[in-house]
N, C-alpha and C. Protein backbone atom coordinates (compact mmCIF):
# COMPACT_ATOMS: atom_id res chain seq x y z
N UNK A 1 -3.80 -14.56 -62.05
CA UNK A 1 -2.66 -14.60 -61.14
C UNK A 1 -2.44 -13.24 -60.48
N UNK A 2 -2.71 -11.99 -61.38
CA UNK A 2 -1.80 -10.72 -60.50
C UNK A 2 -3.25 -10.13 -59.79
N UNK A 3 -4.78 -11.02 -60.03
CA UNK A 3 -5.64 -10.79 -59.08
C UNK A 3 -5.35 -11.48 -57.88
N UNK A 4 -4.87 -12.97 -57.89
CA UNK A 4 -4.56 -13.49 -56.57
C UNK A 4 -3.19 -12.74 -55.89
N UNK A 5 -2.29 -12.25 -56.26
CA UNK A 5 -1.11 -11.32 -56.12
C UNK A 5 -2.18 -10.37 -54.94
N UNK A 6 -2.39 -9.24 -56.00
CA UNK A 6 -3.16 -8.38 -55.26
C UNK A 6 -4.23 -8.29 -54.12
N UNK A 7 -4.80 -9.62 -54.03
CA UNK A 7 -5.56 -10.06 -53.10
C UNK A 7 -4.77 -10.27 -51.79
N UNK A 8 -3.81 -11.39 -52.01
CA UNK A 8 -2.25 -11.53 -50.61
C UNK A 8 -2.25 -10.47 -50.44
N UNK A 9 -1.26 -9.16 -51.29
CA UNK A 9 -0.81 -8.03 -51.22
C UNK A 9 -1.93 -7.57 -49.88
N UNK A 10 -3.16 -7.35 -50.50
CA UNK A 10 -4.07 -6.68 -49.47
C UNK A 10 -4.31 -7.30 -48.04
N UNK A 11 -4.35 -8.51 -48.57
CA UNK A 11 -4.31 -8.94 -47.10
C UNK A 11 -3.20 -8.61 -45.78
N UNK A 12 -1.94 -8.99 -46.34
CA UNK A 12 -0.73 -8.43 -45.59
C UNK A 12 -0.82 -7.08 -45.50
N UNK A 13 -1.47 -6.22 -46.53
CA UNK A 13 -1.52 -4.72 -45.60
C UNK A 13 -2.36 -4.90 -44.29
N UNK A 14 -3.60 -5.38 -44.54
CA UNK A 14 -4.66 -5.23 -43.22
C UNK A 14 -3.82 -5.80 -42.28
N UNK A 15 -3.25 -7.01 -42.26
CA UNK A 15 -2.31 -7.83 -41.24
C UNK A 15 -1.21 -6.70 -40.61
N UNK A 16 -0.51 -6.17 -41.33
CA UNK A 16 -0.13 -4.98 -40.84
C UNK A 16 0.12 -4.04 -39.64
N UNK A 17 -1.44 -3.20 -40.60
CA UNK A 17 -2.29 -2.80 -39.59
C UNK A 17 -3.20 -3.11 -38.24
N UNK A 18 -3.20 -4.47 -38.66
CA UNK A 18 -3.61 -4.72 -37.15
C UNK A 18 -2.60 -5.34 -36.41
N UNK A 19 -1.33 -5.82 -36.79
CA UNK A 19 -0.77 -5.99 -35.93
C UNK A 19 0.29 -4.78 -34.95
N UNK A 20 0.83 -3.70 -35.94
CA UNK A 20 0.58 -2.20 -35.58
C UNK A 20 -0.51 -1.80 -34.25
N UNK A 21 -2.10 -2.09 -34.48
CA UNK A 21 -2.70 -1.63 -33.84
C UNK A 21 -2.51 -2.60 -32.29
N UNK A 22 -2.66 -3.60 -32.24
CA UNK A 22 -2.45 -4.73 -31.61
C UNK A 22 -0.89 -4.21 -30.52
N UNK A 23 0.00 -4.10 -31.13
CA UNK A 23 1.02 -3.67 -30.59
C UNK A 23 0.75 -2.05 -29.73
N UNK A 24 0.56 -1.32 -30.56
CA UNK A 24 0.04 0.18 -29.81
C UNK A 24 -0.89 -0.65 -28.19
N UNK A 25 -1.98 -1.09 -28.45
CA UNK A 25 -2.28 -1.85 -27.26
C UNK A 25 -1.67 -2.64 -25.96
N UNK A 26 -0.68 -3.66 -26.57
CA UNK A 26 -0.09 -3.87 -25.39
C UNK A 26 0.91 -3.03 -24.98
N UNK A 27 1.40 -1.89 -25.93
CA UNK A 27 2.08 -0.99 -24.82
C UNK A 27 2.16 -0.30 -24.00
N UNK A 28 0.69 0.29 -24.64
CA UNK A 28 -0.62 1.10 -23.57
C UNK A 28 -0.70 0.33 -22.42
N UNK A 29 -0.80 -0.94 -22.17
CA UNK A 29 -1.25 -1.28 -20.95
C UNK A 29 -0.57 -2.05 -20.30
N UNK A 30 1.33 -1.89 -20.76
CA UNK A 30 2.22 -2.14 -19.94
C UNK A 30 2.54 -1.02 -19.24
N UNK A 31 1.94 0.26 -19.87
CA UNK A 31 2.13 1.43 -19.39
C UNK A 31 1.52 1.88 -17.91
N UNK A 32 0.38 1.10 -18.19
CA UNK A 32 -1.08 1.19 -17.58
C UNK A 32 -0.44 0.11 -16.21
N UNK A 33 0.16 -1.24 -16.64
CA UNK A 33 0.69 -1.74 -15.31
C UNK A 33 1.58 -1.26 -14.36
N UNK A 34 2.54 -0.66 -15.39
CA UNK A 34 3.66 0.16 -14.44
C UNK A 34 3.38 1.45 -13.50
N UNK A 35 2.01 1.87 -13.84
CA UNK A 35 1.69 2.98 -13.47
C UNK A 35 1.19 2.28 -11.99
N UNK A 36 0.31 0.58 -12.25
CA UNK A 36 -0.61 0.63 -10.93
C UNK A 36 0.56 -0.11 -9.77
N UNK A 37 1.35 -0.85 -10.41
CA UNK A 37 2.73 -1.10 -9.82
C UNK A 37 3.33 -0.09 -8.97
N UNK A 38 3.55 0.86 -9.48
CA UNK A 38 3.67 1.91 -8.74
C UNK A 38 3.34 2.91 -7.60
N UNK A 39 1.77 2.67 -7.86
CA UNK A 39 1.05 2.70 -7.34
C UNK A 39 0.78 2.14 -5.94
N UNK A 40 0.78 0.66 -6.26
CA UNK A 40 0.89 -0.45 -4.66
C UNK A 40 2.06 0.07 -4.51
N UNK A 41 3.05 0.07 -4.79
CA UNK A 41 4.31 0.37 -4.15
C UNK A 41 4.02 1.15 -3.16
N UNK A 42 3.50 2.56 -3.55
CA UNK A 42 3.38 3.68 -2.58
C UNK A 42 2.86 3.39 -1.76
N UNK A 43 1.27 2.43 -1.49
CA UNK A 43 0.30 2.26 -0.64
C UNK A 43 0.69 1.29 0.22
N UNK A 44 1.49 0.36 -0.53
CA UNK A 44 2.62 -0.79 0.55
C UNK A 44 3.63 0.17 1.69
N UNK A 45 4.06 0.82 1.24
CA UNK A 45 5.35 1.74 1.77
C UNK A 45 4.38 2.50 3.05
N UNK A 46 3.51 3.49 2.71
CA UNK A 46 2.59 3.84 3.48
C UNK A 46 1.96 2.75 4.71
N UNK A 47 1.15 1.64 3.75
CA UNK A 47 1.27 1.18 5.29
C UNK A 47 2.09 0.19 6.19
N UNK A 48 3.27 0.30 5.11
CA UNK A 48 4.66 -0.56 6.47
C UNK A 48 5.28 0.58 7.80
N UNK A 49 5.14 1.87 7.19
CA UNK A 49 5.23 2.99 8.15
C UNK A 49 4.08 3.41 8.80
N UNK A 50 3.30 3.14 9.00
CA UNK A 50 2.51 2.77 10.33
C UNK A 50 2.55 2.40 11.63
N UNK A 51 2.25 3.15 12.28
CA UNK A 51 2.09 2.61 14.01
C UNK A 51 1.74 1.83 14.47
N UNK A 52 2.22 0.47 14.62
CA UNK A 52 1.01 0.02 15.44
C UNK A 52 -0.63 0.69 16.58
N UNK A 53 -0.14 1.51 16.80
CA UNK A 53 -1.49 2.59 17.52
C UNK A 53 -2.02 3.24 15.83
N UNK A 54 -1.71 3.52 15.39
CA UNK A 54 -2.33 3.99 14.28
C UNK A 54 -3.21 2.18 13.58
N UNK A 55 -2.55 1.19 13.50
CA UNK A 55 -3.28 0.51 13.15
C UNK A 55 -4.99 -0.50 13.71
N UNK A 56 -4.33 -0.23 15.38
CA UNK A 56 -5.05 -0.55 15.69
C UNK A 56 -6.35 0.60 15.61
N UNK A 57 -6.45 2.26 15.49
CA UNK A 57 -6.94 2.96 16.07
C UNK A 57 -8.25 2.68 14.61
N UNK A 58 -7.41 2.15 13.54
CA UNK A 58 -8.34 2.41 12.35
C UNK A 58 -9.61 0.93 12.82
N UNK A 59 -9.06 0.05 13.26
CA UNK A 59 -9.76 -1.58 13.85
C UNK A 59 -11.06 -0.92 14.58
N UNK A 60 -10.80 0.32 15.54
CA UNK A 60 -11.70 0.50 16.58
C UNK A 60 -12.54 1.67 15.97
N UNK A 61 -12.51 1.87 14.85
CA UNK A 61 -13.54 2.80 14.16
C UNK A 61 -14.57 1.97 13.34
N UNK A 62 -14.70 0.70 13.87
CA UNK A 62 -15.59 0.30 12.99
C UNK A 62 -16.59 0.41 13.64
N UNK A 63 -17.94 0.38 12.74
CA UNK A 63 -19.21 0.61 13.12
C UNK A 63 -19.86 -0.49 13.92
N UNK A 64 -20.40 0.07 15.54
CA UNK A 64 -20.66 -1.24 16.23
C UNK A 64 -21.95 -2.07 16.08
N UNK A 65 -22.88 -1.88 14.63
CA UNK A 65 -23.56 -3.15 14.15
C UNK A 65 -22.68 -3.89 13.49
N UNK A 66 -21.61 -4.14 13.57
CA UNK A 66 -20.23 -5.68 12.96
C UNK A 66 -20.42 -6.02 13.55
């Protein structure tokens, strides 16, 4: 019996630990979203302040084998 005890016991440590580790993870990469969120934000903002002449001017730089 206090081998099957100790066996649970161990198990719920590893469980633990990986759910510990598991967690460290998705916080990392809510971190990681908010950062790219942020990110488009800026590049949205950037190009709603745009010129129309500025937008078109980038259209007419394309390379004329298109």
């Amino acid at each position: 019996m206090n081998a099957r005890l100790d066996d649970i016991e161990a198990r719920i440590a590893l469980m633990d630990d990986m759910l510990d580790a598991v967690n460290r993870t998705v916080f990392e990469q809510q971190r990681a979203i908010e950062a790219l969120q942020l990110q488009l934000r800026h590049v949205y903002e950037q190009m709603r302040t745009l010129q129309p002449a500025e937008r078109a001017d980038a259209q007419q730089d394309i390379p004329p084998h298109y």
